[in-house]
N, C-alpha and C. Protein backbone atom coordinates (compact mmCIF):
# COMPACT_ATOMS: atom_id res chain seq x y z
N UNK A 1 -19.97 121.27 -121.47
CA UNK A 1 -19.19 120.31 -122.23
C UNK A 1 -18.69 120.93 -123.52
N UNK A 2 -20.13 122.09 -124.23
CA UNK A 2 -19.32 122.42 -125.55
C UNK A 2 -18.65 123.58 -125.76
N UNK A 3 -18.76 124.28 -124.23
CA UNK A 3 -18.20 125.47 -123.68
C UNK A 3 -17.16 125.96 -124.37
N UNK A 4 -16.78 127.25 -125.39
CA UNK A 4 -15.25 127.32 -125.92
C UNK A 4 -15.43 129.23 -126.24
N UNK A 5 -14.21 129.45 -125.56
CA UNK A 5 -13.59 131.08 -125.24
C UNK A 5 -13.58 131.27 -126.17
N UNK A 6 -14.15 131.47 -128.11
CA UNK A 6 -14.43 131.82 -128.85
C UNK A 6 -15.88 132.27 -128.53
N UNK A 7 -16.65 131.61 -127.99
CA UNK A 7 -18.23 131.75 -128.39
C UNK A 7 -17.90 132.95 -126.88
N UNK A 8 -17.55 132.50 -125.86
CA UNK A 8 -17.33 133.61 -124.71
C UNK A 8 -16.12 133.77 -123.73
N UNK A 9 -15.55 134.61 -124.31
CA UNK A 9 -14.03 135.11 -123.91
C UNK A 9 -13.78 134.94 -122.08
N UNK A 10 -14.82 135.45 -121.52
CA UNK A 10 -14.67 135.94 -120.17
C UNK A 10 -15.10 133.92 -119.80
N UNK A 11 -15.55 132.85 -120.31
CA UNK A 11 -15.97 131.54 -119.93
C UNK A 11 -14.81 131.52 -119.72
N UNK A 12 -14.40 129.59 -119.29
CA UNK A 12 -13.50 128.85 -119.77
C UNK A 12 -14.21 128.04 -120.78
N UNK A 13 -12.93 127.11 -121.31
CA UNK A 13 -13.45 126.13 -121.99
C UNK A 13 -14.07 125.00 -121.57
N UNK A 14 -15.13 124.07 -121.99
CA UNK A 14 -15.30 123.02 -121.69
C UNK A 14 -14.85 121.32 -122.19
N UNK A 15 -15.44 120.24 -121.39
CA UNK A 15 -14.80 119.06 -121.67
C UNK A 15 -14.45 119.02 -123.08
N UNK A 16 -14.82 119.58 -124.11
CA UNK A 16 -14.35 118.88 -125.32
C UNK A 16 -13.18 119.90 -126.10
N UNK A 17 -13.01 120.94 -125.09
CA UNK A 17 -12.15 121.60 -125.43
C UNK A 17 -11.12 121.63 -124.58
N UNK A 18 -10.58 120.76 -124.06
CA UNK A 18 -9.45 120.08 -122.97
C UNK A 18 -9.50 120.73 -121.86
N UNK A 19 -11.01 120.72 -121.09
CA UNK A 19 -11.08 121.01 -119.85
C UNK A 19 -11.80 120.59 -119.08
N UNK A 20 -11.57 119.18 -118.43
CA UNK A 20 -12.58 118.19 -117.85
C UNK A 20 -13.03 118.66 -116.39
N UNK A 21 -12.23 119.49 -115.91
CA UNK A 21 -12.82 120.10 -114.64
C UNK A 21 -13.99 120.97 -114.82
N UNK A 22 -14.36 121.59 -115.76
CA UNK A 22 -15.86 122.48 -116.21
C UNK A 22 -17.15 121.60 -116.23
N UNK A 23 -16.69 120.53 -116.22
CA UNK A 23 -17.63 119.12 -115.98
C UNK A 23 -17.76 118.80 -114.58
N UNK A 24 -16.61 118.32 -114.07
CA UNK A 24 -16.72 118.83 -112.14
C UNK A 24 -17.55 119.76 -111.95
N UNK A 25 -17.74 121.15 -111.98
CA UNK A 25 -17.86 122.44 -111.35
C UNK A 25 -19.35 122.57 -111.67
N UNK A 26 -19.83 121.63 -113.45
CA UNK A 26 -21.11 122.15 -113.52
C UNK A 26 -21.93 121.12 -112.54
N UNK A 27 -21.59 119.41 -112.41
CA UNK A 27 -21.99 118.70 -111.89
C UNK A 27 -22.51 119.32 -110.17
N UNK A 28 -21.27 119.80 -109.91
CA UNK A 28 -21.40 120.20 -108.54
C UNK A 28 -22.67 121.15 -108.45
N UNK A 29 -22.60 122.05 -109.35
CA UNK A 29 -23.42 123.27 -109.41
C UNK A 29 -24.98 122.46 -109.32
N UNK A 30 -24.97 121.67 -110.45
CA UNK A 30 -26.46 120.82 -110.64
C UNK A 30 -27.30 120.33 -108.96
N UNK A 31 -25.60 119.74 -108.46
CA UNK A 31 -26.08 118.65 -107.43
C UNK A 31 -26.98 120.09 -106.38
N UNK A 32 -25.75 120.87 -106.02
CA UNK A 32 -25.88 121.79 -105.13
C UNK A 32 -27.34 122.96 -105.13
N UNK A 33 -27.95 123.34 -106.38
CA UNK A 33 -29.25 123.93 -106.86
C UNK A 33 -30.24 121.88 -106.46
N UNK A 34 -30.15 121.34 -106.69
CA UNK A 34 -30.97 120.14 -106.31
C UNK A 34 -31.30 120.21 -104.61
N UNK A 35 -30.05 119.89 -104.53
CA UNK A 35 -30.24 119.83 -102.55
C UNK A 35 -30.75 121.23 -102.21
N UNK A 36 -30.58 122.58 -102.46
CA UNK A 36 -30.84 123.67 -101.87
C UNK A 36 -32.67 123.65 -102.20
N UNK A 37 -32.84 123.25 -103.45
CA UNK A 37 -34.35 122.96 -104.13
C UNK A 37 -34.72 122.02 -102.89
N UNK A 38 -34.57 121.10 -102.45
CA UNK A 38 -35.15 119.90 -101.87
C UNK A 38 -35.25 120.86 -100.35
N UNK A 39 -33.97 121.30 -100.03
CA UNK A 39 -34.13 121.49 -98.60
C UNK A 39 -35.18 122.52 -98.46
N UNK A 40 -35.40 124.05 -99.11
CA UNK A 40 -36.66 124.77 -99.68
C UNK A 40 -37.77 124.42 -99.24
N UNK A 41 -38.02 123.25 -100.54
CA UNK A 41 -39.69 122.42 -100.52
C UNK A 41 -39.51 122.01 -99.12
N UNK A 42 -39.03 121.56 -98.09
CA UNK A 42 -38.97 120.36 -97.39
C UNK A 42 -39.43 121.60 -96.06
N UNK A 43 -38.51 122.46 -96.25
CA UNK A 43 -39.21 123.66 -94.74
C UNK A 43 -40.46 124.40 -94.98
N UNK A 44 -40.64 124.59 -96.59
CA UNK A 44 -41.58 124.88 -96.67
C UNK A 44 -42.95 124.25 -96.49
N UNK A 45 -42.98 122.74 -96.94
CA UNK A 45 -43.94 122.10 -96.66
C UNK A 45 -44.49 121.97 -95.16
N UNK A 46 -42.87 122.04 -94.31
CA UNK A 46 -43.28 121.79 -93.21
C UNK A 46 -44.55 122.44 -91.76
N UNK A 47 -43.28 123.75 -92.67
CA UNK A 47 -44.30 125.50 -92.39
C UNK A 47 -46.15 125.15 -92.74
N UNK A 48 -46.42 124.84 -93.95
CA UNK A 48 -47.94 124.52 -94.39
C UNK A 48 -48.41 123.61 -93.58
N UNK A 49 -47.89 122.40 -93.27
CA UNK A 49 -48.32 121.25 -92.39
C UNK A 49 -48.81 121.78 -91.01
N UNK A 50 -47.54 122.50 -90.74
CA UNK A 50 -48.29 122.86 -88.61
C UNK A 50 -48.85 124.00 -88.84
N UNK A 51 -49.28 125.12 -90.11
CA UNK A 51 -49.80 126.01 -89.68
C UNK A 51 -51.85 125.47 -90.58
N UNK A 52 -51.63 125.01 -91.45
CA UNK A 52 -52.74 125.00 -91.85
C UNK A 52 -53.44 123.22 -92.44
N UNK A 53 -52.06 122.09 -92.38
CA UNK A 53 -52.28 121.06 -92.91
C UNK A 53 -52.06 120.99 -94.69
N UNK A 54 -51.79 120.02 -94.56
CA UNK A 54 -51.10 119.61 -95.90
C UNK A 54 -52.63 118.56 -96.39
N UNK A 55 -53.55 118.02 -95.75
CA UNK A 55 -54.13 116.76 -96.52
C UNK A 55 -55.50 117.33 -96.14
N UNK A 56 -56.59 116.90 -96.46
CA UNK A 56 -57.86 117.59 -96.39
C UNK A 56 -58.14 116.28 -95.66
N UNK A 57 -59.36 117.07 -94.73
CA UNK A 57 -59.75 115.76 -93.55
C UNK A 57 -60.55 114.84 -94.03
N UNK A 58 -60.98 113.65 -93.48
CA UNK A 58 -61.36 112.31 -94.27
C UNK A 58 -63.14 112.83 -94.55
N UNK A 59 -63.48 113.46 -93.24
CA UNK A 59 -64.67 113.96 -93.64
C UNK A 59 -65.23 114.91 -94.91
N UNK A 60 -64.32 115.72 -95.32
CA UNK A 60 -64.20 116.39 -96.32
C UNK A 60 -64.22 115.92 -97.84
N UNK A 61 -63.18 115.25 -97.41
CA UNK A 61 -62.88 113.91 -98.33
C UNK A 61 -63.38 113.47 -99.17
N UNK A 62 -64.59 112.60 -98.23
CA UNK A 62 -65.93 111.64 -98.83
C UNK A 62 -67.00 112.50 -99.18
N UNK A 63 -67.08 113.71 -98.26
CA UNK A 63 -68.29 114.21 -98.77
C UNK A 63 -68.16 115.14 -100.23
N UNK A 64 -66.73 115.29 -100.36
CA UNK A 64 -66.81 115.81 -102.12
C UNK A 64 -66.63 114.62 -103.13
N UNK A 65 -66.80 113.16 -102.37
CA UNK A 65 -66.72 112.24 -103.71
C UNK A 65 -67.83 111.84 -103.62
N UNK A 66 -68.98 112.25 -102.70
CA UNK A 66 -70.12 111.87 -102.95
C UNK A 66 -71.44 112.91 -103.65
């Protein structure tokens, strides 16, 4: 947003320097690192689940809260 080709020549400018599309591009960027983050965790967890389990068994469980 406070993005301006003074502070870095090779940037563009941002929203407050009359360039509302640098606001598009970072949004996108945000969304796109989110979903790639989610999809990640999501194969990865899955991988842990069928090879070793994700939750400790009920027997286990009780006998470390007792």
């Amino acid at each position: 947003m406070f993005a301006s080709k003074l502070i870095n020549s090779a940037g563009a400018d941002g929203l407050f320097f009359g360039n509302p599309g640098q606001l598009g591009t970072q949004v996108v960027s945000v969304l796109a690192a989110w979903v790639y983050s989610f999809a990640i965790t999501w194969i990865i967890l899955k991988v842990l689940d069928a090879t070793m389990g994700l939750k400790v068994a009920e027997e286990d469980e009780s006998e470390a809260s007792t």
